[in-house]
N, C-alpha and C. Protein backbone atom coordinates (compact mmCIF):
# COMPACT_ATOMS: atom_id res chain seq x y z
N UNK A 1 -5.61 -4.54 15.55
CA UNK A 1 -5.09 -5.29 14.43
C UNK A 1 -4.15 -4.38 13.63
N UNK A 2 -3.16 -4.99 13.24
CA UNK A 2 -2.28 -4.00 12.33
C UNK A 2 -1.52 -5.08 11.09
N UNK A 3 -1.90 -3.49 9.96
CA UNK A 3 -1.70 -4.22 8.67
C UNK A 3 -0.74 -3.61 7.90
N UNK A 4 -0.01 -4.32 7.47
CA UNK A 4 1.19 -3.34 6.58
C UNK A 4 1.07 -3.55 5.25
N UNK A 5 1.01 -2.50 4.51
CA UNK A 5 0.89 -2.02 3.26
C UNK A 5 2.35 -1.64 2.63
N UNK A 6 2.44 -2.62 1.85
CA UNK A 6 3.67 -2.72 0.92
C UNK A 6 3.69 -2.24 -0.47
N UNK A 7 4.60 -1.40 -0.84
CA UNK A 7 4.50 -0.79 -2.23
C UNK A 7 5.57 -1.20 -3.72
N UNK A 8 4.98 -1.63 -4.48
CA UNK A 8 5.67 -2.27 -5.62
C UNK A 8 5.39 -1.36 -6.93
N UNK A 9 6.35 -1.66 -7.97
CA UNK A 9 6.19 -1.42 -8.85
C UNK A 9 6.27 -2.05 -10.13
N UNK A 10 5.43 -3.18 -10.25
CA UNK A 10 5.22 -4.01 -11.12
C UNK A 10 5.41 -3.96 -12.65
N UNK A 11 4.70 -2.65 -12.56
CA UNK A 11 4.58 -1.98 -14.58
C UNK A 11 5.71 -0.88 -14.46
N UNK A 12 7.28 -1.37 -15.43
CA UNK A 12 8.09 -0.21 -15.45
C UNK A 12 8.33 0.32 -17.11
N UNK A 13 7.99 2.29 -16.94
CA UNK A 13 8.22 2.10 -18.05
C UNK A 13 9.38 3.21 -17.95
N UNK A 14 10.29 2.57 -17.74
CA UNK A 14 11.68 3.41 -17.72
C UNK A 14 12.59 2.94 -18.49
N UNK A 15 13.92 3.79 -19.21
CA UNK A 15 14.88 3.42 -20.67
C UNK A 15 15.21 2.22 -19.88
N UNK A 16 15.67 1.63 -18.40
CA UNK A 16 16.26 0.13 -18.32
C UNK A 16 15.60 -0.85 -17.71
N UNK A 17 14.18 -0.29 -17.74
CA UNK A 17 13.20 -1.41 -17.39
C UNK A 17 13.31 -1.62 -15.98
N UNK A 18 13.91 -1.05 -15.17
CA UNK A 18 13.78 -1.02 -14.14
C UNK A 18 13.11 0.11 -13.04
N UNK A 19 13.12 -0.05 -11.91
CA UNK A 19 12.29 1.10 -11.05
C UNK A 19 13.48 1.24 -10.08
N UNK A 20 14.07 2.71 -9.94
CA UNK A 20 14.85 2.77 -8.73
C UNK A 20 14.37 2.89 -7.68
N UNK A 21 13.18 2.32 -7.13
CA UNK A 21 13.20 2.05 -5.21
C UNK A 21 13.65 0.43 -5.62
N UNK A 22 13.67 -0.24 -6.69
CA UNK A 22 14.14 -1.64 -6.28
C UNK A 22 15.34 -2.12 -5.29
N UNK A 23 15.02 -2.73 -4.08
CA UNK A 23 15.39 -3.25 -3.47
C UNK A 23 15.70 -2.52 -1.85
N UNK A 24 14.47 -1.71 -1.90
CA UNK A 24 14.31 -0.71 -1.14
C UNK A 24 12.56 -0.85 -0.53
N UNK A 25 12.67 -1.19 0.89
CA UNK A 25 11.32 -1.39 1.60
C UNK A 25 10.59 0.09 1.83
N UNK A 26 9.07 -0.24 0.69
CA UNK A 26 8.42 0.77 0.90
C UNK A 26 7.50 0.26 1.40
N UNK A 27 6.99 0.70 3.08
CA UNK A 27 6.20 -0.06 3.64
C UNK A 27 5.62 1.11 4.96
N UNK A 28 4.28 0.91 5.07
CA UNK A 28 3.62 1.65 5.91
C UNK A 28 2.86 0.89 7.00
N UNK A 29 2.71 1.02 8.07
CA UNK A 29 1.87 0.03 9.33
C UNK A 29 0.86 0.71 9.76
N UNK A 30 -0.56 0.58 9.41
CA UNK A 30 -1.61 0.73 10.08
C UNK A 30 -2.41 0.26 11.10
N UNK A 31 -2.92 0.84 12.62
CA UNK A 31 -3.30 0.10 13.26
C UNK A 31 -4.43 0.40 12.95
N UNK A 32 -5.62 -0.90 13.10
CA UNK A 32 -6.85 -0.51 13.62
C UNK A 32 -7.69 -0.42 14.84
N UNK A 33 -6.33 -0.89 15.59
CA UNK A 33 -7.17 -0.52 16.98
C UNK A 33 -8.11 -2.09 17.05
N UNK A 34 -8.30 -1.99 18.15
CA UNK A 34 -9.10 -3.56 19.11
C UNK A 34 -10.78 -3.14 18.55
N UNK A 35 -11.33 -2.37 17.79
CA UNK A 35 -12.39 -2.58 18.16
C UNK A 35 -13.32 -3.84 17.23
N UNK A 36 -14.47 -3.26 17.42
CA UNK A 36 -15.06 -4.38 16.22
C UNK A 36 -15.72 -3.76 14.56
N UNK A 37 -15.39 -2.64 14.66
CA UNK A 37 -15.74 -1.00 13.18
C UNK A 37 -13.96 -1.51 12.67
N UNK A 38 -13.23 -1.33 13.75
CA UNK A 38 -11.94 -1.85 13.16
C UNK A 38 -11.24 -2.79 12.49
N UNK A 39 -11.46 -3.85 13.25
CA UNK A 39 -11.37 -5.14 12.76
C UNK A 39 -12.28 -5.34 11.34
N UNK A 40 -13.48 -4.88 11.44
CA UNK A 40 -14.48 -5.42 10.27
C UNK A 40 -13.53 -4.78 8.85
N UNK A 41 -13.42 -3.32 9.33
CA UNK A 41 -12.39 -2.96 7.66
C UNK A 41 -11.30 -3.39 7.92
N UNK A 42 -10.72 -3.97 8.66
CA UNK A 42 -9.26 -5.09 8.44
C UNK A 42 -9.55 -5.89 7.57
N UNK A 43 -10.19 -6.49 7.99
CA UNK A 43 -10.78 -8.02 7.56
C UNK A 43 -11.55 -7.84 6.31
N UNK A 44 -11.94 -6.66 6.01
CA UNK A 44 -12.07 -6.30 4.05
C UNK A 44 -11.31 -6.51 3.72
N UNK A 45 -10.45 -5.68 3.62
CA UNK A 45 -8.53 -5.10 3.26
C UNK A 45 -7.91 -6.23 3.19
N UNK A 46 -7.94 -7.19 3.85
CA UNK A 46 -7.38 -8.36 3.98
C UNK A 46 -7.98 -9.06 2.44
N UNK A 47 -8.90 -9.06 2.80
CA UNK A 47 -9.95 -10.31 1.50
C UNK A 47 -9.42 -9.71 0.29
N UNK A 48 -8.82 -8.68 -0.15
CA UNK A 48 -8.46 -8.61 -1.46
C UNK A 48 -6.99 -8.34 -1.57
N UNK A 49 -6.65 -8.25 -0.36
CA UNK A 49 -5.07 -8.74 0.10
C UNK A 49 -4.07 -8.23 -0.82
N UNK A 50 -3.94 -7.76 -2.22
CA UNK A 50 -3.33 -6.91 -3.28
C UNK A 50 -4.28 -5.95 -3.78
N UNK A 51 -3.81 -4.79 -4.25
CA UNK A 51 -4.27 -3.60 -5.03
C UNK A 51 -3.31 -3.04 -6.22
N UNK A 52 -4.06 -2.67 -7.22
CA UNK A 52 -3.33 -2.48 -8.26
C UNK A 52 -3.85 -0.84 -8.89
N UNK A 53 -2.64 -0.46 -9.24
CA UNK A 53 -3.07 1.00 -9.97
C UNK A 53 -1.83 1.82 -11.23
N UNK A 54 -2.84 1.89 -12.14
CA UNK A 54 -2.25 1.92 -13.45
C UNK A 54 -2.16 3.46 -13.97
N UNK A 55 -0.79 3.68 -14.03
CA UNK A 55 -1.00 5.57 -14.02
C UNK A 55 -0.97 5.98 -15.27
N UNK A 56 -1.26 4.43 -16.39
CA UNK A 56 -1.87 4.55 -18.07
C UNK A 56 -0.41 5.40 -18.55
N UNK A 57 1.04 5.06 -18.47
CA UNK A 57 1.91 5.60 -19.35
C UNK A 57 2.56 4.69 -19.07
N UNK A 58 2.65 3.27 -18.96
CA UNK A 58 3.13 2.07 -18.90
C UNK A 58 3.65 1.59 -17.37
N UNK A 59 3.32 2.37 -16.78
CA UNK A 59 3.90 2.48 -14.95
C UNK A 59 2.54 1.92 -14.31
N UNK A 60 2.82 0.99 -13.78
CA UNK A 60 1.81 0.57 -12.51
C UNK A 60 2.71 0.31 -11.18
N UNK A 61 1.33 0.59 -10.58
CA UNK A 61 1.97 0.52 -8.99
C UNK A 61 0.91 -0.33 -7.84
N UNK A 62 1.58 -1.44 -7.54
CA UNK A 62 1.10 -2.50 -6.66
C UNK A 62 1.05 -2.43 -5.22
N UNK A 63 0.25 -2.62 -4.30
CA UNK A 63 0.26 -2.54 -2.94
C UNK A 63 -0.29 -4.43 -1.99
N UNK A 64 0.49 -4.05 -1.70
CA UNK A 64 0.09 -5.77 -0.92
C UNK A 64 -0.02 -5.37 0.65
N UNK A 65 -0.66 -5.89 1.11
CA UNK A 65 -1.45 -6.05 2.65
C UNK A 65 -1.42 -7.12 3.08
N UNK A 66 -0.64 -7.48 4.44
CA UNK A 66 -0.72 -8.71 5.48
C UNK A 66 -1.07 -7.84 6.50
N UNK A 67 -1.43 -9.05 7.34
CA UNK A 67 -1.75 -8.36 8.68
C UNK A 67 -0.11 -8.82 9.52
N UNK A 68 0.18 -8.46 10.16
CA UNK A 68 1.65 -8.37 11.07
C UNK A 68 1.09 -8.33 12.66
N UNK A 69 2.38 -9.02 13.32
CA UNK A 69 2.08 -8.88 14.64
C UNK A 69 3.23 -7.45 15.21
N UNK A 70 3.01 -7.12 16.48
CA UNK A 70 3.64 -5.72 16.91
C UNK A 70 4.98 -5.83 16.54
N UNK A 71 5.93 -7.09 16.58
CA UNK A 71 7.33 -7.45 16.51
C UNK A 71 7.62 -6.99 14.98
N UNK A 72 7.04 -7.67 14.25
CA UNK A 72 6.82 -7.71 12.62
C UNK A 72 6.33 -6.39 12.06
N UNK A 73 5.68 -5.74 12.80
CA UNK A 73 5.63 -3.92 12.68
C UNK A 73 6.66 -3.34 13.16
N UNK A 74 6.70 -3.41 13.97
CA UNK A 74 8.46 -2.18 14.43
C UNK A 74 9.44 -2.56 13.14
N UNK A 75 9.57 -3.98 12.95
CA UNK A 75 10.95 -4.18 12.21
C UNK A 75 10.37 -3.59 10.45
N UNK A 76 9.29 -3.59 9.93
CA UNK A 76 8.86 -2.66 8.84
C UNK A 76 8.94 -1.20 8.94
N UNK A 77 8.51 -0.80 10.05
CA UNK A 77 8.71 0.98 10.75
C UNK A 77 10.40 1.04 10.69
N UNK A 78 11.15 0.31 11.06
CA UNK A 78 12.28 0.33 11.00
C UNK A 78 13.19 0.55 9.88
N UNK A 79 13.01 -0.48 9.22
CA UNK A 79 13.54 -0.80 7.49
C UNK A 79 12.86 0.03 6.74
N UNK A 80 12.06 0.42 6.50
CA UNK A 80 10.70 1.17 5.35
C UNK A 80 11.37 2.72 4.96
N UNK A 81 11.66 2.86 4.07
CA UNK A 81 12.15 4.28 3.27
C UNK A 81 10.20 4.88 2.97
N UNK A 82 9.25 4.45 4.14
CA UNK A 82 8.36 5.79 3.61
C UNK A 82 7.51 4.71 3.08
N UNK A 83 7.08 5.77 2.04
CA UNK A 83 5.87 4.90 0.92
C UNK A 83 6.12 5.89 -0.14
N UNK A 84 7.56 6.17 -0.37
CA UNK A 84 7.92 7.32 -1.89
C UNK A 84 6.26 8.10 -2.16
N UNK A 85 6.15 8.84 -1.55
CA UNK A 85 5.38 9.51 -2.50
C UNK A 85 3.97 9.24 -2.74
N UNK A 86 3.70 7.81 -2.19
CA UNK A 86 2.57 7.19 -3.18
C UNK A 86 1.66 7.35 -0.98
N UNK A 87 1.29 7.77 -0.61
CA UNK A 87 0.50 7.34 0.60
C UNK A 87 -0.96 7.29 0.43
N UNK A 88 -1.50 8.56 -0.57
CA UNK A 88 -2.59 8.63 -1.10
C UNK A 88 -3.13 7.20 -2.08
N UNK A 89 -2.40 6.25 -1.94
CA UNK A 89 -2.82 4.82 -2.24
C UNK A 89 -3.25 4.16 -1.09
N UNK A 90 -2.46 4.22 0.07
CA UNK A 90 -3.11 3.59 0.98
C UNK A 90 -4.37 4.42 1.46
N UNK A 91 -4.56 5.73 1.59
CA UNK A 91 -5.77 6.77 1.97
C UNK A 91 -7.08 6.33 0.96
N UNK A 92 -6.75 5.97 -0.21
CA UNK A 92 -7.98 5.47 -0.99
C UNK A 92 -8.25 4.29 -0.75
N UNK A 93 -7.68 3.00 -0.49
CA UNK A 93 -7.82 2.10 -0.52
C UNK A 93 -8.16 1.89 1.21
N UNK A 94 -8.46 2.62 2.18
CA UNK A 94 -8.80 2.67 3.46
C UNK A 94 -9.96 3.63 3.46
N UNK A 95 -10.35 4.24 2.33
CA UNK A 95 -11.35 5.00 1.99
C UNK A 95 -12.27 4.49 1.11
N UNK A 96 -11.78 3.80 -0.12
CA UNK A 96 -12.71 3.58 -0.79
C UNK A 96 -12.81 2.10 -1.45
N UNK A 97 -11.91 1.20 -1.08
CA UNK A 97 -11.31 -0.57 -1.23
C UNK A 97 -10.70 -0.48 -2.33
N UNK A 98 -10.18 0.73 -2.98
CA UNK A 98 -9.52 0.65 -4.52
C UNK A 98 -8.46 2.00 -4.56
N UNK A 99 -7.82 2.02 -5.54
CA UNK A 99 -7.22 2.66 -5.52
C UNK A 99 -7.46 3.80 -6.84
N UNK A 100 -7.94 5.14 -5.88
CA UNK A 100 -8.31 6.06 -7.27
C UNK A 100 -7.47 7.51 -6.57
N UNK A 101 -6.65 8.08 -8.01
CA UNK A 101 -5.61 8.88 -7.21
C UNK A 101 -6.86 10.31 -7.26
N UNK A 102 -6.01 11.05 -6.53
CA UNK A 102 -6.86 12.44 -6.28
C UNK A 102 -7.04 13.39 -7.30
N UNK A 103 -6.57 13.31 -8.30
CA UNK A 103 -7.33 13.81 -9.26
C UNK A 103 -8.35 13.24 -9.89
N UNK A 104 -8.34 11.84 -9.91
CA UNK A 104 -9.32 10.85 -10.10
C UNK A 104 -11.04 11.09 -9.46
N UNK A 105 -10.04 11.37 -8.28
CA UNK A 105 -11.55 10.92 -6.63
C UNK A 105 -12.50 12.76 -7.08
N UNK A 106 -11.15 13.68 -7.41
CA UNK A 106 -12.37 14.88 -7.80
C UNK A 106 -13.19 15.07 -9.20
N UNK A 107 -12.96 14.38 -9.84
CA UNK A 107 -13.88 14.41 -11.20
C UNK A 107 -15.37 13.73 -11.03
């Protein structure tokens, strides 16, 4: 099963209110592989299908999850500038169903 994790930035707190990756695909493809340990945390990930994380200085940052077929993955692997910076969102949220950054996860 493979799921692509899309990155937004919903909460901007910049002088023009805008976020410069706008209009720029930040997108990552995870497989889980055929099994049935795999599929079962797909099929979490799926059920809450958005994630949200608030870095509390007016900036939030959104992640959305579909599942994609192999065609619909290459062409995201293709287009996708990355995941800027932010990957340790998808590592928590495949770790822990939320999103807590790493200074967070060591306290």
């Amino acid at each position: 099963m493979l799921l692509s994790f899309e990155l937004s930035m919903p909460g901007v707190n910049s002088w023009n209110g805008k976020w410069s990756g706008v209009g720029n695909l930040y997108a990552r493809v995870v497989n889980f592989g055929k099994t049935k340990k795999g599929e079962v945390k797909a099929r979490e990930i799926l059920d809450n299908r958005y994630f949200h994380y608030s870095f509390r200085d007016g900036w939030s940052a959104g992640v959305t999850v579909k599942e994609v077929n192999a065609k619909t993955a290459m062409q995201i692997r293709r287009k996708s500038k990355g995941f800027n910076g932010y990957d340790w969102m998808i590592d928590s949220i495949l770790r822990d169903m939320t999103i807590v950054s790493p200074s967070e996860r060591r306290e």
